[in-house]
C-alpha atoms as a PDB file:
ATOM      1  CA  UNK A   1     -13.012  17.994 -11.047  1.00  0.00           C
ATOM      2  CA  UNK A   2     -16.021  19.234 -13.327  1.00  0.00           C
ATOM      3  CA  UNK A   3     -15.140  22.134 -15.751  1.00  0.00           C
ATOM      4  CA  UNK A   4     -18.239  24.303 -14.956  1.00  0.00           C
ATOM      5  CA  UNK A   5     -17.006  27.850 -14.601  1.00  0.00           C
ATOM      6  CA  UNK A   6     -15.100  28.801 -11.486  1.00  0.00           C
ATOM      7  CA  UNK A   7     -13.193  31.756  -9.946  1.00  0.00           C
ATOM      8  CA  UNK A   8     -10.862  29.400  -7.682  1.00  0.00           C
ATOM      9  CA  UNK A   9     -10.736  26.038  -6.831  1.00  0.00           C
ATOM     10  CA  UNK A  10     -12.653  26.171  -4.166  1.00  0.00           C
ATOM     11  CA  UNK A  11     -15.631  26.683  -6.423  1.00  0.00           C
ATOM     12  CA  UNK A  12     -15.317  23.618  -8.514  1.00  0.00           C
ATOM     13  CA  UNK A  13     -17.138  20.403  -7.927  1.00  0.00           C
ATOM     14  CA  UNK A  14     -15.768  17.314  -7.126  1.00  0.00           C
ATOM     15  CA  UNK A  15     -16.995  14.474  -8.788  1.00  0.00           C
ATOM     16  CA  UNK A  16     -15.533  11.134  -7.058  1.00  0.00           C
ATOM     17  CA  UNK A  17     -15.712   7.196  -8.391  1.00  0.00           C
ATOM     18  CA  UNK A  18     -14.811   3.861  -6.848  1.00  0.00           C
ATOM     19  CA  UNK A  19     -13.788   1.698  -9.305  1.00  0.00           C
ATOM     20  CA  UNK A  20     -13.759  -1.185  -6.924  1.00  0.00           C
ATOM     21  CA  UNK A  21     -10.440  -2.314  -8.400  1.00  0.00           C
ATOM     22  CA  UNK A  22     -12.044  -3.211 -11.706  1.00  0.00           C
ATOM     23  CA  UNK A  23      -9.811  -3.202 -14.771  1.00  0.00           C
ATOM     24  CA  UNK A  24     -12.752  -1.839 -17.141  1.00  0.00           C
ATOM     25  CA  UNK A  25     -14.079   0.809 -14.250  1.00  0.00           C
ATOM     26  CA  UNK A  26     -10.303   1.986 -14.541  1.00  0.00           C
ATOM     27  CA  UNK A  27      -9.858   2.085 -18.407  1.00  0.00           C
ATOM     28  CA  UNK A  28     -12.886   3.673 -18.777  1.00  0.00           C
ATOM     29  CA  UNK A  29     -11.765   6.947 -16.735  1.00  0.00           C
ATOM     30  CA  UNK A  30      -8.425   7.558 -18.542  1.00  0.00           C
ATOM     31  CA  UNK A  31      -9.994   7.276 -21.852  1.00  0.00           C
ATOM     32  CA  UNK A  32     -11.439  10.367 -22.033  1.00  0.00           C
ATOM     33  CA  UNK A  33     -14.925   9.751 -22.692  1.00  0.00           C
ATOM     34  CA  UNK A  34     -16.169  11.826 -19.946  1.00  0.00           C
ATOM     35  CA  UNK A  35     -13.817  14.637 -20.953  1.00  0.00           C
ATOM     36  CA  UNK A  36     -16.774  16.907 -21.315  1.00  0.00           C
ATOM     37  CA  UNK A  37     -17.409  17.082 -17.810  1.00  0.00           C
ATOM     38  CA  UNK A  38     -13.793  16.616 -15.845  1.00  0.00           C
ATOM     39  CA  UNK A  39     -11.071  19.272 -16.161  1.00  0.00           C
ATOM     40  CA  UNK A  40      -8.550  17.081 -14.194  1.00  0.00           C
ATOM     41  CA  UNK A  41      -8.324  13.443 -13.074  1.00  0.00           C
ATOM     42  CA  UNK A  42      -6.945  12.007  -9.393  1.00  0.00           C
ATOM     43  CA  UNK A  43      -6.570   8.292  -9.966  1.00  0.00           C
ATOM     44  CA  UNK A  44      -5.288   5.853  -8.178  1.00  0.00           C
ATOM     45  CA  UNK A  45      -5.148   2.673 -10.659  1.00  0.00           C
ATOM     46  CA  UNK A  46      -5.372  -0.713  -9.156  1.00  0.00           C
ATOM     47  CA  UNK A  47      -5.727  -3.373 -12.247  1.00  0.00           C
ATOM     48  CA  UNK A  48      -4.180  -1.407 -15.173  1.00  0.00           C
ATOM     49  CA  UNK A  49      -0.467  -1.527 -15.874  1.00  0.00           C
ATOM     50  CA  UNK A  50       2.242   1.063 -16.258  1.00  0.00           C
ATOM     51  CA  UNK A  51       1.615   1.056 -20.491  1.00  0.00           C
ATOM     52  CA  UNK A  52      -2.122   1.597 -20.083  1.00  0.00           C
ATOM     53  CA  UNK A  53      -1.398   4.540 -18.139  1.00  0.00           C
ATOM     54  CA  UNK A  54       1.292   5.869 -20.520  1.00  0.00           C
ATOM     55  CA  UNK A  55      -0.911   5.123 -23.549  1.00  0.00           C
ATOM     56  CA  UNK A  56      -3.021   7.730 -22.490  1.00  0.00           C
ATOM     57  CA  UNK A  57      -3.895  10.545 -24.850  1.00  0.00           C
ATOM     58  CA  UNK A  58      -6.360  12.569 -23.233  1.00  0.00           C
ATOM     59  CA  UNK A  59      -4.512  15.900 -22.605  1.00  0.00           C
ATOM     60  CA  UNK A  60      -6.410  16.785 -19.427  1.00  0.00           C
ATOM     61  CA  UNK A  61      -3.963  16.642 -16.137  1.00  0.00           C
ATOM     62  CA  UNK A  62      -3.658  13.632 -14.014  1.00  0.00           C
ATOM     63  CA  UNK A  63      -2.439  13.524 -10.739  1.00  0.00           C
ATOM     64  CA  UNK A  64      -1.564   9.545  -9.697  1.00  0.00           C
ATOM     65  CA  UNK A  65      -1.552   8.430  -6.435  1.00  0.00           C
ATOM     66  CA  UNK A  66      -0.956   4.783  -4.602  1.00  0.00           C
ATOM     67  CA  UNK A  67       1.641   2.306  -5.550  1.00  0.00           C
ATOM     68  CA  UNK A  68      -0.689   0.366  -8.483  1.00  0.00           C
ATOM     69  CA  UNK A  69       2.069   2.159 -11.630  1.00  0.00           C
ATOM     70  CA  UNK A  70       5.467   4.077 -11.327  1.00  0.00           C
ATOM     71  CA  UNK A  71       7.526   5.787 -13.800  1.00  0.00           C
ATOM     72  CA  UNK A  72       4.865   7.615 -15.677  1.00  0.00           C
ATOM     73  CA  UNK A  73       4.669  10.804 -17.333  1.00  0.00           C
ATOM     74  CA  UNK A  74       2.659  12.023 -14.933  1.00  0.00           C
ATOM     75  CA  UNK A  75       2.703  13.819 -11.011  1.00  0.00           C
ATOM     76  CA  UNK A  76       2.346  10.968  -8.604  1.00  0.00           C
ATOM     77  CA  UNK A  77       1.979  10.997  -4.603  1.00  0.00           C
ATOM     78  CA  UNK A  78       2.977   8.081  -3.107  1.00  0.00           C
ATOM     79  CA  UNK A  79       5.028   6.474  -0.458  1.00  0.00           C
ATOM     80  CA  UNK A  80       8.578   5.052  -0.054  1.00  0.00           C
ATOM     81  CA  UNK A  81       8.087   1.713  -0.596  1.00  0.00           C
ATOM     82  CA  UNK A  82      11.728   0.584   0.409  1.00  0.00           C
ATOM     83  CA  UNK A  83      11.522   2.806   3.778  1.00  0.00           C
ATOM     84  CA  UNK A  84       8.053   1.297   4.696  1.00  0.00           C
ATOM     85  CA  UNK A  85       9.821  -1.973   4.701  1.00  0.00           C
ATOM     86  CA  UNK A  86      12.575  -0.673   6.152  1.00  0.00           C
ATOM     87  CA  UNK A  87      10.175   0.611   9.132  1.00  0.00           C
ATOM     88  CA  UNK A  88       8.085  -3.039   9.407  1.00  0.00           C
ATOM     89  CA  UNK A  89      11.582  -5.097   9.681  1.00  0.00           C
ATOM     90  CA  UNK A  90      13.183  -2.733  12.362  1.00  0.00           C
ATOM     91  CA  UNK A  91      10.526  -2.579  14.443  1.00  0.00           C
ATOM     92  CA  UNK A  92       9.671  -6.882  14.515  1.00  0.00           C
ATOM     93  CA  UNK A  93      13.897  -6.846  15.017  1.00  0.00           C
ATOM     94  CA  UNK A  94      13.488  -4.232  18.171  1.00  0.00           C
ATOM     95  CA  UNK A  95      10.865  -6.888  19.382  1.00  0.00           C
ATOM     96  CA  UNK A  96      13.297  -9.532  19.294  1.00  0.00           C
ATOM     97  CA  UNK A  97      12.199 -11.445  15.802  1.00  0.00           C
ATOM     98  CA  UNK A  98      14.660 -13.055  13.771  1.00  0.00           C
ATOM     99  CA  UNK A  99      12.855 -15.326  11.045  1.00  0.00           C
ATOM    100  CA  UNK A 100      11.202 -12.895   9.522  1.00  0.00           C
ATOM    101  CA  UNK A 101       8.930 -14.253   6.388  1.00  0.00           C
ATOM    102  CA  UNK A 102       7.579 -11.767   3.737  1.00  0.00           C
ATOM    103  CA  UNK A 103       4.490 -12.532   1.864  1.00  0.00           C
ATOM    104  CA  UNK A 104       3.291 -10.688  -1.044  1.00  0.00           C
ATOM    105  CA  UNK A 105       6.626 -10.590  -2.985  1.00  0.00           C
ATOM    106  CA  UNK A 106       5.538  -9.807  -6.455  1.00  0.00           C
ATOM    107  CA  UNK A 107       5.621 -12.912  -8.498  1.00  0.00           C
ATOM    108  CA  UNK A 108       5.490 -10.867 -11.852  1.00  0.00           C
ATOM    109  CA  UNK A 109       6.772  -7.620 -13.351  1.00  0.00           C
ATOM    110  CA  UNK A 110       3.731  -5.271 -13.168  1.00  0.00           C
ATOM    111  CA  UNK A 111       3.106  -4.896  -9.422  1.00  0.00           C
ATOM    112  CA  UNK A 112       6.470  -2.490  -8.938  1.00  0.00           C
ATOM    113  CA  UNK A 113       5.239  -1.506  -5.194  1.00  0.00           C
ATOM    114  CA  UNK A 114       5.592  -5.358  -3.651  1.00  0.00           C
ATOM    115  CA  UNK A 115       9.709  -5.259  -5.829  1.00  0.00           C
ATOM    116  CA  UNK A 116      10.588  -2.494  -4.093  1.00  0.00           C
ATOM    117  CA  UNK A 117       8.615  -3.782  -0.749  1.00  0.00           C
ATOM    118  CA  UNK A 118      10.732  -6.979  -1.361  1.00  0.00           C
ATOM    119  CA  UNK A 119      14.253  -4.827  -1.689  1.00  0.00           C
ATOM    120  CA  UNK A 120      13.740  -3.063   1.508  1.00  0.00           C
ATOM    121  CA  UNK A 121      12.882  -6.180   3.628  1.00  0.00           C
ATOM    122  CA  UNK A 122      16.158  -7.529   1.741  1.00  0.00           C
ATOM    123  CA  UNK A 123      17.871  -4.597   2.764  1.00  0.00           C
ATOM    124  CA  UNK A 124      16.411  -4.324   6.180  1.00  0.00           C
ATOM    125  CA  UNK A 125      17.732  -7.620   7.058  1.00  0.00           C
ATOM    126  CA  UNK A 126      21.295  -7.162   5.590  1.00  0.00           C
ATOM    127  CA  UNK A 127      21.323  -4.031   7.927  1.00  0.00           C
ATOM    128  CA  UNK A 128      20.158  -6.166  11.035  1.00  0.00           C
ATOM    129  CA  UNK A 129      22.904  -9.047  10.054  1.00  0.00           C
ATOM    130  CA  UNK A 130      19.867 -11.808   9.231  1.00  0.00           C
ATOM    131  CA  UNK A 131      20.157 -13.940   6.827  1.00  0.00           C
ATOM    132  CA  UNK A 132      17.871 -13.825   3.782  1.00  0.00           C
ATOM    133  CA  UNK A 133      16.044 -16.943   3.136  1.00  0.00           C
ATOM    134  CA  UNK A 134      14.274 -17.797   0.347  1.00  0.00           C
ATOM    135  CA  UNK A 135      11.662 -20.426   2.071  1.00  0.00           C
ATOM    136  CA  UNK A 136      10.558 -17.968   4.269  1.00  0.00           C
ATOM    137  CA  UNK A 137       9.323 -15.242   1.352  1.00  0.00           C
ATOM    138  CA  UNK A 138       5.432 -16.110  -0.474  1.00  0.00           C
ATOM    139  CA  UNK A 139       5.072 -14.874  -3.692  1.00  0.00           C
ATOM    140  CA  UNK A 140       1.494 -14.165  -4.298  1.00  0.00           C
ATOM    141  CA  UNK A 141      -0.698 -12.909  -7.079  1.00  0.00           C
ATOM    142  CA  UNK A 142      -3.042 -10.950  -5.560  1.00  0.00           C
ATOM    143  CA  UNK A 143      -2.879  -8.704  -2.494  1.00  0.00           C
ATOM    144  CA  UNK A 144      -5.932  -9.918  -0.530  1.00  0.00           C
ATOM    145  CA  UNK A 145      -7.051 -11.286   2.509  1.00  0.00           C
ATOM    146  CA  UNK A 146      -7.433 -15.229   0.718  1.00  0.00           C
ATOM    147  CA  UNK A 147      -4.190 -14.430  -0.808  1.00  0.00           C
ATOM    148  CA  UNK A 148      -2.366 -13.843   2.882  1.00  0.00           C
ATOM    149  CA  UNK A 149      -4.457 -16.809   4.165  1.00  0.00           C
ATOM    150  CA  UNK A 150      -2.813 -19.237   1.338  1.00  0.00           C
ATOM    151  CA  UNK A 151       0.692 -18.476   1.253  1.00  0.00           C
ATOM    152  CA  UNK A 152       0.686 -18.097   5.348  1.00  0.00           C
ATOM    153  CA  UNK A 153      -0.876 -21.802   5.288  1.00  0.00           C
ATOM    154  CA  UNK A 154       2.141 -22.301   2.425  1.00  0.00           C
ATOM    155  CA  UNK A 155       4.616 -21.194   4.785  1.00  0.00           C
ATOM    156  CA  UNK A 156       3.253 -23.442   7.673  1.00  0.00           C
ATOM    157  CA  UNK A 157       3.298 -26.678   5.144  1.00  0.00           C
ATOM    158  CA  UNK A 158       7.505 -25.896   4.889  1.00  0.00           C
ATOM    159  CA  UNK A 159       7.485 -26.779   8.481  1.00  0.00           C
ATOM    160  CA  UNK A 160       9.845 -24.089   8.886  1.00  0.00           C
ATOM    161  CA  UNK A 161       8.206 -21.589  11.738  1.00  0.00           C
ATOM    162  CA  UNK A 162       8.745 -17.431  10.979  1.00  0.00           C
ATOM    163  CA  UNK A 163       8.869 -15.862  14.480  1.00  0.00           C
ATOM    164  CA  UNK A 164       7.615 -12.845  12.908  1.00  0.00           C
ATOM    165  CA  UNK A 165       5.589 -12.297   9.226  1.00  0.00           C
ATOM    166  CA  UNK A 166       5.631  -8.745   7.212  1.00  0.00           C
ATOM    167  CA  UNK A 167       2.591  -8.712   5.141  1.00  0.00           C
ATOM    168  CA  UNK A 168       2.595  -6.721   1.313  1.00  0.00           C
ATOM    169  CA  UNK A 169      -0.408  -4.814   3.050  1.00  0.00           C
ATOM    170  CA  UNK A 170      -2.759  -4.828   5.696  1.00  0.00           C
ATOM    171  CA  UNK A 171      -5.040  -7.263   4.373  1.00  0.00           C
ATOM    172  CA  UNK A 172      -2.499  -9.813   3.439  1.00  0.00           C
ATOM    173  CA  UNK A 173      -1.488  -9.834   6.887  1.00  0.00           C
ATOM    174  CA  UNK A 174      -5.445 -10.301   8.093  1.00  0.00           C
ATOM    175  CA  UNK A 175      -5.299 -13.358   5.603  1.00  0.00           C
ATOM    176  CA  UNK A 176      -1.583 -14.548   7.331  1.00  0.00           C
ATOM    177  CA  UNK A 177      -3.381 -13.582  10.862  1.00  0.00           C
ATOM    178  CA  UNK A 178      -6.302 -15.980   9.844  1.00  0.00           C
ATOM    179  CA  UNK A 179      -4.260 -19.035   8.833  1.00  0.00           C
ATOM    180  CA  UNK A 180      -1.838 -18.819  12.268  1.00  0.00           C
ATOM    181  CA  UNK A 181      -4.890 -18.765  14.244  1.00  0.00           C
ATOM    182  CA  UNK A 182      -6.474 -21.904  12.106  1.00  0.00           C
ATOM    183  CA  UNK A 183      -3.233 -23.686  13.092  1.00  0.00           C
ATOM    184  CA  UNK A 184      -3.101 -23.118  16.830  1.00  0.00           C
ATOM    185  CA  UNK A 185      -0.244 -20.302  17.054  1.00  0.00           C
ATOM    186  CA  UNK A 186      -0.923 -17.289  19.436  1.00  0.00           C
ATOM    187  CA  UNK A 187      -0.023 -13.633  17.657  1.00  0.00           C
ATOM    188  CA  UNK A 188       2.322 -12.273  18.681  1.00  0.00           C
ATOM    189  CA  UNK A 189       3.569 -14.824  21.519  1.00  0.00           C
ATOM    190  CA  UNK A 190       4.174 -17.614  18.622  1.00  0.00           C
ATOM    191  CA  UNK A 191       4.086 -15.312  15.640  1.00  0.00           C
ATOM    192  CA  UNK A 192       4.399 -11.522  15.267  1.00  0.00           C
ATOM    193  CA  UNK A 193       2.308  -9.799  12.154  1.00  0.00           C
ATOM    194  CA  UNK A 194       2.762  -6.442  10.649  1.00  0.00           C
ATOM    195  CA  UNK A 195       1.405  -4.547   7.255  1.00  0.00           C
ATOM    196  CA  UNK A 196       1.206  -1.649   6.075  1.00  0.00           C
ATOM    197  CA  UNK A 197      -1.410   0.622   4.985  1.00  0.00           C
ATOM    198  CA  UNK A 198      -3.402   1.241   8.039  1.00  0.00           C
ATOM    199  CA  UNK A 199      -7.017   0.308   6.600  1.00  0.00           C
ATOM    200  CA  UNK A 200      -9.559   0.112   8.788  1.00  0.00           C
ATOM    201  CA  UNK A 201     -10.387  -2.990   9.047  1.00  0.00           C
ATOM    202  CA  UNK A 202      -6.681  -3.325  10.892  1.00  0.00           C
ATOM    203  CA  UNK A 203      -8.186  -1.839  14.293  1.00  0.00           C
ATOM    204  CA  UNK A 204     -10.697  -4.393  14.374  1.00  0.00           C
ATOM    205  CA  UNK A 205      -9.121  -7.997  14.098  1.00  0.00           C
ATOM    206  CA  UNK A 206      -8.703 -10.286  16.459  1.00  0.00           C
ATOM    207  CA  UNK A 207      -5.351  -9.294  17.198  1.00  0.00           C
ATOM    208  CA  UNK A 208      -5.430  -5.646  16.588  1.00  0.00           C
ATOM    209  CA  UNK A 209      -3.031  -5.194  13.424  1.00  0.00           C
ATOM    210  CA  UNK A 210       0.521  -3.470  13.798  1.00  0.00           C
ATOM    211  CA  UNK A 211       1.218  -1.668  10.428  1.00  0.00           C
ATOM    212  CA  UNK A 212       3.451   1.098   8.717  1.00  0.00           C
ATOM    213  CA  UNK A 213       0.864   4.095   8.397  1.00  0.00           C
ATOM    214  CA  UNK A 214       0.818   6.186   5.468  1.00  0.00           C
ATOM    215  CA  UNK A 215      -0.165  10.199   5.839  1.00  0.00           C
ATOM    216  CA  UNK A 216      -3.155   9.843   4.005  1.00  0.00           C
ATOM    217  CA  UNK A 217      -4.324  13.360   4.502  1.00  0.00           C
ATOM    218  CA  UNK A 218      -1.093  14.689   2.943  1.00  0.00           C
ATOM    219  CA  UNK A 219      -1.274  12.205   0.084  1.00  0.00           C
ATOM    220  CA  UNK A 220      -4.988  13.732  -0.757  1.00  0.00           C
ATOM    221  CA  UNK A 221      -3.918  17.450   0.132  1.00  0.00           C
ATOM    222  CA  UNK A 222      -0.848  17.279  -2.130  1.00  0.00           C
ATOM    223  CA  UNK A 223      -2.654  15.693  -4.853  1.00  0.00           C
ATOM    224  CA  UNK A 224      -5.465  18.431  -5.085  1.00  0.00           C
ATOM    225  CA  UNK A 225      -2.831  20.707  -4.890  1.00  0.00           C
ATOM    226  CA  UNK A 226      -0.505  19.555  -8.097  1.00  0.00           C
ATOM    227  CA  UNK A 227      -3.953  18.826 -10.300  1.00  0.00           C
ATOM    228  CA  UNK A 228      -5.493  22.070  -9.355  1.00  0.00           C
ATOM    229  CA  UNK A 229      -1.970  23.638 -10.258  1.00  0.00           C
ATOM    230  CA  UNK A 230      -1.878  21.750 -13.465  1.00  0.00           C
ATOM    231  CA  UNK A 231      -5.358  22.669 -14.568  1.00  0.00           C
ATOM    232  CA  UNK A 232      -5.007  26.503 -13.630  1.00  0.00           C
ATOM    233  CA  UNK A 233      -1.638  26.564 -15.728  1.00  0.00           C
ATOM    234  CA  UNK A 234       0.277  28.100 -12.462  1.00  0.00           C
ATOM    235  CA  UNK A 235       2.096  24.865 -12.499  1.00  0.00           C
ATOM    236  CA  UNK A 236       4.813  24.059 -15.584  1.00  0.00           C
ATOM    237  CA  UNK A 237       7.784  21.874 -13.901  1.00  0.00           C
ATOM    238  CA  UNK A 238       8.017  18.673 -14.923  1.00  0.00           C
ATOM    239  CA  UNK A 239       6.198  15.621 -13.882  1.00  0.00           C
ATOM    240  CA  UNK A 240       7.004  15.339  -9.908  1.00  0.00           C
ATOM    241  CA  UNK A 241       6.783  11.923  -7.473  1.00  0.00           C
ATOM    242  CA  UNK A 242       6.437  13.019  -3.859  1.00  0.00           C
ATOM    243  CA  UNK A 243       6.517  10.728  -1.147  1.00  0.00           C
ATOM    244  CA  UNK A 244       4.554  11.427   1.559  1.00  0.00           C
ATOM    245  CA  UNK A 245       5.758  10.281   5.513  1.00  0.00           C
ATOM    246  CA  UNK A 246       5.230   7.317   7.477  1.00  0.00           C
ATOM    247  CA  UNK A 247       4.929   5.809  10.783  1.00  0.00           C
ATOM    248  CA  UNK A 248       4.737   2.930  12.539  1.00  0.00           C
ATOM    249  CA  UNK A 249       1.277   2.334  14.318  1.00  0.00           C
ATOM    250  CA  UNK A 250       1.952  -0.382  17.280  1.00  0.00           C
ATOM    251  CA  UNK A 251      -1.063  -2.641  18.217  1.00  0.00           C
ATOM    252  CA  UNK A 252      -1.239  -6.073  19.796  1.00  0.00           C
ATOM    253  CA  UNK A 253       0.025  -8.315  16.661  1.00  0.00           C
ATOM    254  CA  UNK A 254       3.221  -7.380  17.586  1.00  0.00           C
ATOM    255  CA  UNK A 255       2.906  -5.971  21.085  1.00  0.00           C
ATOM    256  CA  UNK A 256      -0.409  -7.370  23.484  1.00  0.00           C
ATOM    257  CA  UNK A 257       0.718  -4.607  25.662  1.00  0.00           C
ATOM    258  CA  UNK A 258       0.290  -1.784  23.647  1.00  0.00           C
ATOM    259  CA  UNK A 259      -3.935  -2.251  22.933  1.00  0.00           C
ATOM    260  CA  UNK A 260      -5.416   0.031  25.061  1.00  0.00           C
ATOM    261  CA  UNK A 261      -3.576   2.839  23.807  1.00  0.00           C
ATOM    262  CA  UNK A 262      -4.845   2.036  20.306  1.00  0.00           C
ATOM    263  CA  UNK A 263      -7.984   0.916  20.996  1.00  0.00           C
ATOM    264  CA  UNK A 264     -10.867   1.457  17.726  1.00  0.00           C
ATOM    265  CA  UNK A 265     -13.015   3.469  20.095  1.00  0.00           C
ATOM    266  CA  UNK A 266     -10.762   5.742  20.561  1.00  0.00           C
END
């Protein structure tokens, strides 16, 4: 938000940047070089770590959002990781599914969103009374489409068939939809698919994509809200996390009956 004069927040310009998840793009807004003409920063880091953000020293509010960094000194709207996999496992158990692989378990210590997506699909399964296997969880690096295409085609290699597959996110279940399709399965008759995010690109594949939907309007609402609060000094709590609501968003990679009511022209 620009710092030109302003009687409410109303009045104030918005000045928004994609940083197309590039690690300079992002370093460059938190260090404070455009200082002169932002009051207050909404960010939601992609490539940047947890100590990048808390190495921060510009003393203009920022209001996080999305699951890039936790446990900073800073207000942060996000979701419940743990719950969102608790909603993607009970719903492919309701369907029937019982090998149920994860991919996009984080295979290193910055990505805090896929530990916490892994400990609610470990959780989720201990509450169903499924065993946890190990052969049917991909680590991967990354969290995009090529990414779910590899470890899917990983998983296949094992020879060990997943009746069902919860993706990190949306577009590592596109990549997992590709590479079942490549090998001859039928989603969801062979294998069910589920993600979570609710991008666009979800209503459009060939199956339509079931996911965990985030509120994205309240995520964006609440963050103007807590930066605007910040900047106007009506706001001296301590640093908050809210988590906004989810809900599950059926389509026909885990249910070919449910399409029309979901339809992307709709």
């Amino acid at each position: 938000m620009s710092n030109l004069p302003a009687s409410s927040p109303i009045s104030r310009r918005r000045l928004m940047e994609n940083t197309a998840a590039d690690r300079e793009a992002e370093l460059l807004l938190l260090d404070g070089s455009r200082r002169h003409i932002i009051d207050g920063l909404i960010f939601s880091p992609v490539r940047i770590c947890r100590d990048e953000v808390l190495a921060r020293t510009v003393d203009s509010p920022l209001v996080l959002i999305g699951e890039g960094v936790h446990d900073v000194s800073h207000d942060h709207i996000a979701i419940d990781n743990v719950a969102a996999s608790h909603a993607a496992i009970q719903h492919l158990v309701e369907i029937g599914r019982r090998r149920i692989a994860f991919i996009g378990a984080g295979d290193d210590g910055d990505r805090q969103s896929a530990h916490l997506r892994m400990r609610g699909y470990r959780e989720a399964l201990a509450a169903a009374g499924l065993p946890y296997r190990p052969r049917l969880v991909a680590p991967t690096h990354e969290f995009g489409r090529h990414d779910g295409r590899k470890a899917m085609r990983d998983l296949l290699a094992l020879g060990e068939l997943p009746d069902a597959v919860f993706g990190y996110n949306d577009l590592v279940a596109i990549g997992a939809l590709r590479a079942l399709t490549e090998a001859g399965y039928r989603v969801p008759e062979d294998v069910a698919v589920i993600g979570i995010d609710d991008v666009e690109e979800g209503r459009f594949s060939t199956p339509t994509l079931t996911t965990i939907a985030p509120d994205k309007e309240a995520i964006g609402r609440l963050a103007v809200r807590r930066l605007v609060a910040r900047i106007e000094g009506t706001e001296v709590t301590a640093p908050l996390t809210v988590q906004t609501p989810l809900r599950l968003v059926r389509r026909e990679s885990t249910n070919p009956r449910v399409a029309v009511a979901d339809r992307p022209d709709r």
